[in-house]
N, C-alpha and C. Protein backbone atom coordinates (compact mmCIF):
# COMPACT_ATOMS: atom_id res chain seq x y z
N UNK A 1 -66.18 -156.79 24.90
CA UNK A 1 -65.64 -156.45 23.61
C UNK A 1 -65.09 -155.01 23.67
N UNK A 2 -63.74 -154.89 22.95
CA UNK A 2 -63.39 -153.21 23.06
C UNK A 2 -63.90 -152.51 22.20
N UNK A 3 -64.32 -151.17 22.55
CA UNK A 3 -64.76 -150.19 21.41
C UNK A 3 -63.23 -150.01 20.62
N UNK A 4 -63.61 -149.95 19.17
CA UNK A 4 -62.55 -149.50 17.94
C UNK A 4 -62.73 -148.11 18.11
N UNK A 5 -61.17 -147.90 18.03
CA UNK A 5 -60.97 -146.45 17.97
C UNK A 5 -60.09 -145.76 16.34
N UNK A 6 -61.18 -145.09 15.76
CA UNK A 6 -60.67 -144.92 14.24
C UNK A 6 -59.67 -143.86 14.50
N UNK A 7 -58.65 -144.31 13.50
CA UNK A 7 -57.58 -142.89 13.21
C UNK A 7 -58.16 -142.28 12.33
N UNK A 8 -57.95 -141.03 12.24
CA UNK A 8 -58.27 -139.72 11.35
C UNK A 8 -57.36 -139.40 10.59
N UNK A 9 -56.06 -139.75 11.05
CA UNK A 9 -54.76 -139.63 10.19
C UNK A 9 -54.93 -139.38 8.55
N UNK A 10 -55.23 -140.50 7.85
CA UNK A 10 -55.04 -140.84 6.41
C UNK A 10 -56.43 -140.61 5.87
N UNK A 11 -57.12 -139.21 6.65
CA UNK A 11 -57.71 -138.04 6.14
C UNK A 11 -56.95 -137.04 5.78
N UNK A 12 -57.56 -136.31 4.81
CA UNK A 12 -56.91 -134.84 4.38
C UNK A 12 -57.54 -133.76 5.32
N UNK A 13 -56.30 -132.46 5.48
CA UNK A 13 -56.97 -131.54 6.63
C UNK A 13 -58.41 -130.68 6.34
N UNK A 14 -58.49 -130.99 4.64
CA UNK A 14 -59.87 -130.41 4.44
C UNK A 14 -61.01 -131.47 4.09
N UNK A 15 -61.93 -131.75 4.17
CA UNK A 15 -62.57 -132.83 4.31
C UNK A 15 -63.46 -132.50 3.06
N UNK A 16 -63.91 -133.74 2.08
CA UNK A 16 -65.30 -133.29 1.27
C UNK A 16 -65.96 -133.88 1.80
N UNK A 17 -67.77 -133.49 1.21
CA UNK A 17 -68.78 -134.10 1.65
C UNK A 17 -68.74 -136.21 1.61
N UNK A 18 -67.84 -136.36 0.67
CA UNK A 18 -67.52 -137.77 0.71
C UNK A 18 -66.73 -138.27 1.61
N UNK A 19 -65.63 -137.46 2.65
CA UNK A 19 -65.25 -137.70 3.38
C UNK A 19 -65.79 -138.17 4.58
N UNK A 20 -66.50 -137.01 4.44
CA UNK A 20 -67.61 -137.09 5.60
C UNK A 20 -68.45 -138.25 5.76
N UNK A 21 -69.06 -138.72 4.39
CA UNK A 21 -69.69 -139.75 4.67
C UNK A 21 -69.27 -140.76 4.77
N UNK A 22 -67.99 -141.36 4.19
CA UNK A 22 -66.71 -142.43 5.02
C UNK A 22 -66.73 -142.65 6.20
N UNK A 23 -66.18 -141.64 7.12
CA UNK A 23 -65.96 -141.06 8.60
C UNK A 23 -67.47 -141.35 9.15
N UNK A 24 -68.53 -141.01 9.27
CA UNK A 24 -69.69 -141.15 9.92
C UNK A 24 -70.36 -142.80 9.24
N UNK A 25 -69.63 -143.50 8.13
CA UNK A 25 -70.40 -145.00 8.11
C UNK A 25 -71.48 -145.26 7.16
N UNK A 26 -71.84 -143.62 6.54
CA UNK A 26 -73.15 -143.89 5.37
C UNK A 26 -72.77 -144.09 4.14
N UNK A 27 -73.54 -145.09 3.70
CA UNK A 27 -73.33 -145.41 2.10
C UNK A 27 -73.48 -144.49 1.07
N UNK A 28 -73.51 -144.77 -0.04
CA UNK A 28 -73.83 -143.98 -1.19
C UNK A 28 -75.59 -143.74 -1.14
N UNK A 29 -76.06 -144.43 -0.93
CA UNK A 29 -77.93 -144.58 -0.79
C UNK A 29 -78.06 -143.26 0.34
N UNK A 30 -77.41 -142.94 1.28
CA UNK A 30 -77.24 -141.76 2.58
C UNK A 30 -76.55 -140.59 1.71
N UNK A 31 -76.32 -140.54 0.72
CA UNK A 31 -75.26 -138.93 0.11
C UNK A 31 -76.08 -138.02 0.39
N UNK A 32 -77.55 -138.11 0.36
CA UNK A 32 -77.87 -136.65 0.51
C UNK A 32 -78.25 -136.29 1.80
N UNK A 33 -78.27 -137.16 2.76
CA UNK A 33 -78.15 -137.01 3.68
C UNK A 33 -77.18 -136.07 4.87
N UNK A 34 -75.87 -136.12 3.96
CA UNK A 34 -74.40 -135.67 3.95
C UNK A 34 -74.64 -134.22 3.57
N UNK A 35 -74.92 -134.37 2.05
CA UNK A 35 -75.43 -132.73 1.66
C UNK A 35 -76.41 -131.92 2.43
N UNK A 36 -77.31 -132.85 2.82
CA UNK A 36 -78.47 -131.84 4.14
C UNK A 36 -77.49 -131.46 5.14
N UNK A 37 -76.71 -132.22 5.67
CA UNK A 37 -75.81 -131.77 7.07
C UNK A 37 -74.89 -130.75 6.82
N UNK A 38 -74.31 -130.73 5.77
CA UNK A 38 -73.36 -129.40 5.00
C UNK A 38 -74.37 -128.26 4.40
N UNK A 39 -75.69 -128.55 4.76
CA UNK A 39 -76.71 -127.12 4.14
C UNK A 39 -77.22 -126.64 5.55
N UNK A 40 -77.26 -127.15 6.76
CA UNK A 40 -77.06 -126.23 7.71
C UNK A 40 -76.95 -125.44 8.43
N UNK A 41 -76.86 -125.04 9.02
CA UNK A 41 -76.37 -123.29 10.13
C UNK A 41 -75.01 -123.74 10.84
N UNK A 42 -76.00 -124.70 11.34
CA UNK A 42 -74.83 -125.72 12.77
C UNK A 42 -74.11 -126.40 12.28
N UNK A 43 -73.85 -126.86 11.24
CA UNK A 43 -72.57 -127.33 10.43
C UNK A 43 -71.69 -126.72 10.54
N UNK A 44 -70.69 -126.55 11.22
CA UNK A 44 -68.98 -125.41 10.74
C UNK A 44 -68.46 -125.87 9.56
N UNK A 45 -69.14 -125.97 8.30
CA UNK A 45 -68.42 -126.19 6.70
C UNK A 45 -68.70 -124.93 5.82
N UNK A 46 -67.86 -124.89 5.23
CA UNK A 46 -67.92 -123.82 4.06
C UNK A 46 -68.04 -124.17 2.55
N UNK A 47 -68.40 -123.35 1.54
CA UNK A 47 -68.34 -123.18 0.61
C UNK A 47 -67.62 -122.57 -0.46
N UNK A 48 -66.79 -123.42 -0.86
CA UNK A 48 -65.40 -122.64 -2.10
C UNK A 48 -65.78 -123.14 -3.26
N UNK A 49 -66.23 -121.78 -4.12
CA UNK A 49 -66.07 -121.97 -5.18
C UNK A 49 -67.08 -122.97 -5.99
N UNK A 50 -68.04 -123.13 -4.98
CA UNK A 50 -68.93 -123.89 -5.17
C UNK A 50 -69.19 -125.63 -4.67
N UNK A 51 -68.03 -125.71 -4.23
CA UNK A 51 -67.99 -126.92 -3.52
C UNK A 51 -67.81 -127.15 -1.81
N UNK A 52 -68.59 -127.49 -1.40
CA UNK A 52 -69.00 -127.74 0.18
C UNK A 52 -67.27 -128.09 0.71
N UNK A 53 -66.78 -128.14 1.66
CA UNK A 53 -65.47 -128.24 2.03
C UNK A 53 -65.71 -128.21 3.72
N UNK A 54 -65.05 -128.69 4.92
CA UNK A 54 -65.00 -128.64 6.15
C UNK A 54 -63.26 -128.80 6.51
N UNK A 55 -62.52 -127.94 7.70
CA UNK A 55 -61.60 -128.34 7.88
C UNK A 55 -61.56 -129.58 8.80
N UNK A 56 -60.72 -131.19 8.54
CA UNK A 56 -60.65 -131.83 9.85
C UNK A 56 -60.55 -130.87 11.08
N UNK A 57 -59.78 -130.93 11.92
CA UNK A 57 -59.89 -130.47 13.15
C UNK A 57 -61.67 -129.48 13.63
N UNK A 58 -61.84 -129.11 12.62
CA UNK A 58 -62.86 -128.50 13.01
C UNK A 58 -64.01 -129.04 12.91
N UNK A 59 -64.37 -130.30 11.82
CA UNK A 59 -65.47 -131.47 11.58
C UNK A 59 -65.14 -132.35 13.10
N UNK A 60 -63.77 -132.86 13.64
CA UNK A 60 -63.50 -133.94 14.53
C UNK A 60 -64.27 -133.18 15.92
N UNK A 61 -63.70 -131.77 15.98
CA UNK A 61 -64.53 -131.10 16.95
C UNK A 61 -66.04 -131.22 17.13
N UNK A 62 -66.29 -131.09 16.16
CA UNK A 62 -68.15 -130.76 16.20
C UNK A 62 -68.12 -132.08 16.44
N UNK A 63 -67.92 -132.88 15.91
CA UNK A 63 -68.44 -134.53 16.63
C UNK A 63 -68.14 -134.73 18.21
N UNK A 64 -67.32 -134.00 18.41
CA UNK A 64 -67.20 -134.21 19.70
C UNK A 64 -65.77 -135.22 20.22
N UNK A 65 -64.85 -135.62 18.71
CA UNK A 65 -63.67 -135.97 19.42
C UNK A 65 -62.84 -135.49 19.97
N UNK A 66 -62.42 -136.42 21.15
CA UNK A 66 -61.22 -135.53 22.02
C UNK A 66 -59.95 -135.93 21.21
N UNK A 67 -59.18 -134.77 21.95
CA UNK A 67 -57.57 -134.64 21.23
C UNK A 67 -56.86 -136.26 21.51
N UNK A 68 -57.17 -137.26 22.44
CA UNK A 68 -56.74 -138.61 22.27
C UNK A 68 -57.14 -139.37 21.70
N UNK A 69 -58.06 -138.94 20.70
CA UNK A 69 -58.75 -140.12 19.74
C UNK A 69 -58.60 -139.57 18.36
N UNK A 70 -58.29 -138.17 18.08
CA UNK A 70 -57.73 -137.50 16.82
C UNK A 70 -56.85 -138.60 16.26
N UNK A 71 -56.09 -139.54 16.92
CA UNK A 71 -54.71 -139.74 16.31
C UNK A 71 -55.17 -141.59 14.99
């Protein structure tokens, strides 16, 4: 069987915590799960204005995708 390879495309370059949990597969019952991972050290996400925010390229990084599976 082939592994599926997801596009990232018809993401936005800044990601919310709901994005995030799309992209990684967890339901709504997992949200805070999402919010623990954006409260952090080792998370590269920020905080604007009061709302948690990550740039793609820099969330796809920390997971560990390579530049041929970005697309």
């Amino acid at each position: 069987m082939a592994s599926e390879v997801k596009s990232y495309d018809k993401y936005p370059m800044i990601l919310t915590p709901k994005d995030v949990q799309h992209i990684l597969g967890l339901n709504d019952k997992q949200k805070d799960q999402v919010y623990n991972l954006f409260n952090t050290k080792s998370f590269p996400s920020e905080k604007v204005k009061g709302k948690y925010i990550i740039p793609k390229p820099r969330f796809l990084n920390w997971l560990g995708v390579t530049k041929e599976e970005k697309i």
